[in-house]
N, C-alpha and C. Protein backbone atom coordinates (compact mmCIF):
# COMPACT_ATOMS: atom_id res chain seq x y z
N UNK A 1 2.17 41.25 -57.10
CA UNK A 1 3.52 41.56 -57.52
C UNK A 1 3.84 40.78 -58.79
N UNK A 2 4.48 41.54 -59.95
CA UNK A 2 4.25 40.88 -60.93
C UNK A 2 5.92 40.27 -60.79
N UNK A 3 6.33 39.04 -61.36
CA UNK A 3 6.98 37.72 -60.83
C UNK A 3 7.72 37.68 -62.56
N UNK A 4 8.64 38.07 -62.99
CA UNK A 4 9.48 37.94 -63.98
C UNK A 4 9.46 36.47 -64.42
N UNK A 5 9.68 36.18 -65.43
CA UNK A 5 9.84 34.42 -65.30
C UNK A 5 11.58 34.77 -65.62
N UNK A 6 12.37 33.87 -65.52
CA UNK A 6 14.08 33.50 -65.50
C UNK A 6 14.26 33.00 -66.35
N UNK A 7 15.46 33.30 -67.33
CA UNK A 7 15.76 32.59 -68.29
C UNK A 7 17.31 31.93 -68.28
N UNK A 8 17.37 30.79 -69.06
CA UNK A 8 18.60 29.92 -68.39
C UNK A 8 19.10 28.96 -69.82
N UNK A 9 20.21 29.41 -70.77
CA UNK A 9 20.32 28.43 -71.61
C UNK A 9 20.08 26.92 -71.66
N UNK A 10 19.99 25.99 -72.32
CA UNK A 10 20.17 24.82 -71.84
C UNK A 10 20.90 23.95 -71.28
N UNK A 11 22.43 24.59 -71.74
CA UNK A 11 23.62 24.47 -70.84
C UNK A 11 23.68 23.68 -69.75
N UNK A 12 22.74 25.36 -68.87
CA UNK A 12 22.33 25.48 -67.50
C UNK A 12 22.00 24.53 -66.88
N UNK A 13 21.12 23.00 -67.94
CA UNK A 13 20.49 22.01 -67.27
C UNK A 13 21.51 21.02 -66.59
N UNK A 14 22.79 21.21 -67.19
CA UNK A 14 23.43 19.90 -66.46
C UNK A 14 24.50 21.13 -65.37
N UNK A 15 24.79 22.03 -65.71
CA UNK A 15 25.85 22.78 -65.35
C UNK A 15 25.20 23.56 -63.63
N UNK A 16 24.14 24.17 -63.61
CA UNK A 16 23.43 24.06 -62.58
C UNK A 16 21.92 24.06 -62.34
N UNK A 17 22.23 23.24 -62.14
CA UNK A 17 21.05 21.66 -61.74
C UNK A 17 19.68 22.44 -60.41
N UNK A 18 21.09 22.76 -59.56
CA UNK A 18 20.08 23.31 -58.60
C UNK A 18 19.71 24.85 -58.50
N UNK A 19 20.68 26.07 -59.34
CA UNK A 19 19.93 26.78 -59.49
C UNK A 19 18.73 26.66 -60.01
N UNK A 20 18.96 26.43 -61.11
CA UNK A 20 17.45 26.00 -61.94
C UNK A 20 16.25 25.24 -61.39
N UNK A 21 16.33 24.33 -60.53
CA UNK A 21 15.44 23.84 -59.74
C UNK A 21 15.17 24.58 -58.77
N UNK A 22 15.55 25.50 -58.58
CA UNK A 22 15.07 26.91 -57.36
C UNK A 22 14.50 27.64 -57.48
N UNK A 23 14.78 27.98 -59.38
CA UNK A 23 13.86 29.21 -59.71
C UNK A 23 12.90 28.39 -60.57
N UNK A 24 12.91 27.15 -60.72
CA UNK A 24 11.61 26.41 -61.25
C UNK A 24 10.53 26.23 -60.11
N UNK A 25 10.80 26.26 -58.66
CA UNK A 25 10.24 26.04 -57.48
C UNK A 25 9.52 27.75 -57.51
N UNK A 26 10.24 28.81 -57.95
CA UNK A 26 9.52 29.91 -57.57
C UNK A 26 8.73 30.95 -59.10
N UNK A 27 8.70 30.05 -59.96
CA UNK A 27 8.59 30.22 -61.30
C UNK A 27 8.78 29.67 -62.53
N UNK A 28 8.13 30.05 -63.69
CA UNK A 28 8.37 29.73 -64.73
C UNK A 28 9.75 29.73 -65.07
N UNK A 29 10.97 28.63 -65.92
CA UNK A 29 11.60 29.32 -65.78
C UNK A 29 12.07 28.88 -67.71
N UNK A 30 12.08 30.09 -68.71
CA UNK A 30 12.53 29.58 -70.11
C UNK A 30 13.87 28.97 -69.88
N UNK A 31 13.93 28.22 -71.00
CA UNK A 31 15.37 27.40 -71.51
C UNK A 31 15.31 27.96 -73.10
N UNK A 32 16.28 28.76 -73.33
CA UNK A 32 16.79 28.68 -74.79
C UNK A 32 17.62 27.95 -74.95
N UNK A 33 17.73 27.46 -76.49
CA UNK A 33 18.63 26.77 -77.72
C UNK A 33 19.14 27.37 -78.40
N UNK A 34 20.31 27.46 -78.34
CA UNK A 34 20.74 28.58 -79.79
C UNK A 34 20.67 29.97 -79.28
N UNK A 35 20.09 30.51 -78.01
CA UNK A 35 19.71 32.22 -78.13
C UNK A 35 18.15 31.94 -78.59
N UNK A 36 16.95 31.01 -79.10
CA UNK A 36 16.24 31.26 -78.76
C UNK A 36 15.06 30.55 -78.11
N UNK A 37 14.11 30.87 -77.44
CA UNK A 37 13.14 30.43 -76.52
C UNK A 37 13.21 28.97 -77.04
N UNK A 38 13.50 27.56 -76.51
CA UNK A 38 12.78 26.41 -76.55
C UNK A 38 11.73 25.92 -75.73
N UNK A 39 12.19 26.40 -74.59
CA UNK A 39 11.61 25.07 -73.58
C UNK A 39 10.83 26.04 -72.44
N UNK A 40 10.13 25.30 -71.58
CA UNK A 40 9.96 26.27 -70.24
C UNK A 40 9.70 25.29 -69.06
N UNK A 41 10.12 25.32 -68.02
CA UNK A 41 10.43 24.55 -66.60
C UNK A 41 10.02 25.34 -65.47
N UNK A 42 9.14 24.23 -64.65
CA UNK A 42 8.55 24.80 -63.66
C UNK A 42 8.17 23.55 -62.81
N UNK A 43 8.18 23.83 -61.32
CA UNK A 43 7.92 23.30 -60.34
C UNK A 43 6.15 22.24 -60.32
N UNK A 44 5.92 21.30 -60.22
CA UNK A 44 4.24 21.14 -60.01
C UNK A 44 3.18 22.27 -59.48
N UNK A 45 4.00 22.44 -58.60
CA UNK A 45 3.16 23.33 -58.24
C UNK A 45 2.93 24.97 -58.77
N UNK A 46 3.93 25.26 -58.95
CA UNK A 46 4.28 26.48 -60.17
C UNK A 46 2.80 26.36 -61.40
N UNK A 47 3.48 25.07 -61.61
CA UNK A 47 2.21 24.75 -63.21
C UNK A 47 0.69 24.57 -62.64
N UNK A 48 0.43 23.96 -61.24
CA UNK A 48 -1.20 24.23 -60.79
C UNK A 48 -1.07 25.30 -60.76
N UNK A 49 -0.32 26.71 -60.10
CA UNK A 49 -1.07 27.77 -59.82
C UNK A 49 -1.33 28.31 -61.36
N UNK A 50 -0.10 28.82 -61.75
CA UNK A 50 -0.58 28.95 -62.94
C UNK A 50 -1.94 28.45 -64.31
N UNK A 51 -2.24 27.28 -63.75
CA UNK A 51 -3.49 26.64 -64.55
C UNK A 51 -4.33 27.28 -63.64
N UNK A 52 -4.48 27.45 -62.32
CA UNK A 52 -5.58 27.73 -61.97
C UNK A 52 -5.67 29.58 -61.98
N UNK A 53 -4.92 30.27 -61.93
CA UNK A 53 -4.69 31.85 -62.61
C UNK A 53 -5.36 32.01 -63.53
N UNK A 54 -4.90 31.41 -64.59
CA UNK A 54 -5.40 31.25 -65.90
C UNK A 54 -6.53 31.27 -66.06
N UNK A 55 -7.19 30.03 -65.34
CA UNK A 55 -8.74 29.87 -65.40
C UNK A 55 -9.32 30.73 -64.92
N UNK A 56 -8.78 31.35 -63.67
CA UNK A 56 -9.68 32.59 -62.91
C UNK A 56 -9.93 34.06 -63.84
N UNK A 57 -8.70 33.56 -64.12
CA UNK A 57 -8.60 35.31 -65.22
C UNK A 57 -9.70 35.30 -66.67
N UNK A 58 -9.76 34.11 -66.78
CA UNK A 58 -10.14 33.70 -68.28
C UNK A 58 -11.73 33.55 -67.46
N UNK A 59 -12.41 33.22 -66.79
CA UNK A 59 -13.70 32.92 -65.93
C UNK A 59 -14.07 35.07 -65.81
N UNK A 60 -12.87 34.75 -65.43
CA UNK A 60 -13.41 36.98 -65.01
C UNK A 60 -13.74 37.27 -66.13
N UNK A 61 -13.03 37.06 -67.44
CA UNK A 61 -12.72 37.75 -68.43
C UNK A 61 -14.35 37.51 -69.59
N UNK A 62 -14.47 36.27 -69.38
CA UNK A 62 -16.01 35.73 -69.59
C UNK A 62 -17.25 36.57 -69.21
N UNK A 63 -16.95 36.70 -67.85
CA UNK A 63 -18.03 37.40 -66.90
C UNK A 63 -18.27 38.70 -67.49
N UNK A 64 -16.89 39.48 -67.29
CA UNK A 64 -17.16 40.67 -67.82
C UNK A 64 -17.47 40.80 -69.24
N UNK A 65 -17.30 40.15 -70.04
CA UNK A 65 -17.63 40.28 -71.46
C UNK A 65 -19.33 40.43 -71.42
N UNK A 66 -19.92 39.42 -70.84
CA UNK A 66 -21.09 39.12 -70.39
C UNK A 66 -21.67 40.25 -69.56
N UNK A 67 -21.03 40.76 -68.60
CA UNK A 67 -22.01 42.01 -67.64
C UNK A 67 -22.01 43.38 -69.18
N UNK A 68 -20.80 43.50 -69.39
CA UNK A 68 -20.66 44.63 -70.65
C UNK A 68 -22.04 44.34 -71.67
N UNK A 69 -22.00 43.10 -72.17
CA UNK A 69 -22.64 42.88 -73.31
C UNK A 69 -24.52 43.28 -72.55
N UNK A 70 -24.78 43.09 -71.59
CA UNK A 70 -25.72 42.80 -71.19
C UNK A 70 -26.16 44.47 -70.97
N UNK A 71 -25.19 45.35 -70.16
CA UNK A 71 -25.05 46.83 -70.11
C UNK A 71 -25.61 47.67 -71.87
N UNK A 72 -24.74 47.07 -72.83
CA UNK A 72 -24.93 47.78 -73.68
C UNK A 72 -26.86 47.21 -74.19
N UNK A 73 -26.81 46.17 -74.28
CA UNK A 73 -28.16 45.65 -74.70
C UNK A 73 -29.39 46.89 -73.63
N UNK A 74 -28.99 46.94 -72.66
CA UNK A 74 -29.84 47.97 -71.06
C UNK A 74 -29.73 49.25 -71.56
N UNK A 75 -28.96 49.96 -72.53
CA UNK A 75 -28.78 51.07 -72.79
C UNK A 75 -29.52 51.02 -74.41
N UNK A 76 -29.10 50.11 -75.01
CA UNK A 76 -29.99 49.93 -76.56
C UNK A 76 -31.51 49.81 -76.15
N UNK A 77 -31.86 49.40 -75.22
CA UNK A 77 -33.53 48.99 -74.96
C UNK A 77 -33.95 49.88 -74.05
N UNK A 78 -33.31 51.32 -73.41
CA UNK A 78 -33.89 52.23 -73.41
C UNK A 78 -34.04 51.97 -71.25
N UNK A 79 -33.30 50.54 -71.21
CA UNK A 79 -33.09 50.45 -69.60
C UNK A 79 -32.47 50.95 -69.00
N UNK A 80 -31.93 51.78 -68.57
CA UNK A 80 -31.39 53.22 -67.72
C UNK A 80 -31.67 54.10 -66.98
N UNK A 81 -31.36 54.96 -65.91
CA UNK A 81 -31.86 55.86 -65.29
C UNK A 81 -30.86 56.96 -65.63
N UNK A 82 -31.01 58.16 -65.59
CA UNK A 82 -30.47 59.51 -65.46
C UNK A 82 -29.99 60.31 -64.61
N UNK A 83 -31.02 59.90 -63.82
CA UNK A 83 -30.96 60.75 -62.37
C UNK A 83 -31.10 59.38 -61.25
N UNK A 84 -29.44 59.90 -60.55
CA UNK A 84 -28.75 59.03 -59.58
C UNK A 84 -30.34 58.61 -58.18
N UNK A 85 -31.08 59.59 -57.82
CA UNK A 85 -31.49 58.69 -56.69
C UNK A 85 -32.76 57.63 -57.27
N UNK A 86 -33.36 58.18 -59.09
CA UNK A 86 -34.22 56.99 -59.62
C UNK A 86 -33.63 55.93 -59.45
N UNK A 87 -32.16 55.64 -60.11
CA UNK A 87 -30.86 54.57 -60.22
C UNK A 87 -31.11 53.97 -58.44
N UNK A 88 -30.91 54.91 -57.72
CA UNK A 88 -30.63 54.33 -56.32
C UNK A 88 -32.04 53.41 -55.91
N UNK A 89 -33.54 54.22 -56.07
CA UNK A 89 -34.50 53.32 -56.03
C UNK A 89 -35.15 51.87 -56.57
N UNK A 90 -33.98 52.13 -57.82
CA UNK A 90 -34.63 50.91 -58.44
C UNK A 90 -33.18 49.84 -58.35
N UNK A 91 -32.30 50.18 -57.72
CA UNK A 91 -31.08 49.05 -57.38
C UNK A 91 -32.16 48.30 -55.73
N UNK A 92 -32.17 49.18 -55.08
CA UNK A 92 -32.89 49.01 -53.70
C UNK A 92 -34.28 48.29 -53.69
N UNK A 93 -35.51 48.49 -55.19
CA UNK A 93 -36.48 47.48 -55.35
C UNK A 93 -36.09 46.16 -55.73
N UNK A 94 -34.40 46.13 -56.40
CA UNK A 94 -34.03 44.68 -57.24
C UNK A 94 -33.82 44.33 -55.67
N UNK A 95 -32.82 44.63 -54.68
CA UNK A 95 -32.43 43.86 -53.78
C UNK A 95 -33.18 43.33 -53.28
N UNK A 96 -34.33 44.18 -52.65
CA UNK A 96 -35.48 44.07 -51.93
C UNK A 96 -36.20 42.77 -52.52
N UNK A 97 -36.52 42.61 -53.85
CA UNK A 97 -36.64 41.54 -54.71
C UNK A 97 -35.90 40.47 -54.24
N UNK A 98 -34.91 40.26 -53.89
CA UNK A 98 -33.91 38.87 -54.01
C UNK A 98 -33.67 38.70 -52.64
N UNK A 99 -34.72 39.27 -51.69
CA UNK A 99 -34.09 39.51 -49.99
C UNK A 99 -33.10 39.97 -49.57
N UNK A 100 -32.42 40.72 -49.74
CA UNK A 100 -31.00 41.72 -49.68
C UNK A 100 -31.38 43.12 -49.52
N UNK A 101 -32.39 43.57 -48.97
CA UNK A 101 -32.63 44.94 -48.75
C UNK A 101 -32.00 45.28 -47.29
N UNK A 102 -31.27 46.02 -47.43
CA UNK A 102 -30.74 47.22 -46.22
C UNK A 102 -31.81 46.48 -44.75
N UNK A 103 -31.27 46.28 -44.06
CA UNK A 103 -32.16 46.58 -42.59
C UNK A 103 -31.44 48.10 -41.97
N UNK A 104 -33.08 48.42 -41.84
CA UNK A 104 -32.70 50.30 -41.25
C UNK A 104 -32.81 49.60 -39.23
N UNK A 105 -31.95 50.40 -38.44
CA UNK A 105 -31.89 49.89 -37.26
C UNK A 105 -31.54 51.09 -36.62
């Protein structure tokens, strides 16, 4: 569920104290100056998840750059199959390779 962050002049900091510490507990929350963005307030724990989001997304985002890059290099060097059950035999010799083959029962 995507989670809006709240925005709250600076005012807000002395005027209410504990709204703002409620929605810093459940989010990011901006502080403008003037009308525009200064500041941003958030709970400890707010700021771990968020660092650790970050990293996960940015770790995925790595990975996949990496499986893509590696795909296109498999298609430049002519590594590919055409026909789905060659594809299926030679996914099933890699597993088989790494001990992960299907047990038939």
């Amino acid at each position: 569920m995507v989670q809006f962050e709240k925005i709250y002049p600076v005012s807000a900091m002395q005027r209410k104290q504990g709204e703002l510490k409620q929605a810093a507990q459940e989010g990011i929350v901006r502080i403008t100056e003037n009308g525009s963005a200064a500041y941003v307030f958030c709970s400890e724990e707010v700021f771990l998840n968020t660092l650790d989001q970050t990293a996960r997304e940015a770790a995925y985002a790595a990975r996949l750059d990496e499986v893509l890059a590696r795909g296109r290099d498999d298609v430049a060097s002519g590594r590919y199959h055409t026909d789905p059950d060659a594809a299926l035999s030679a996914i099933e010799a890699i597993r088989s390779s790494m001990g992960l083959a299907d047990e038939e029962g």
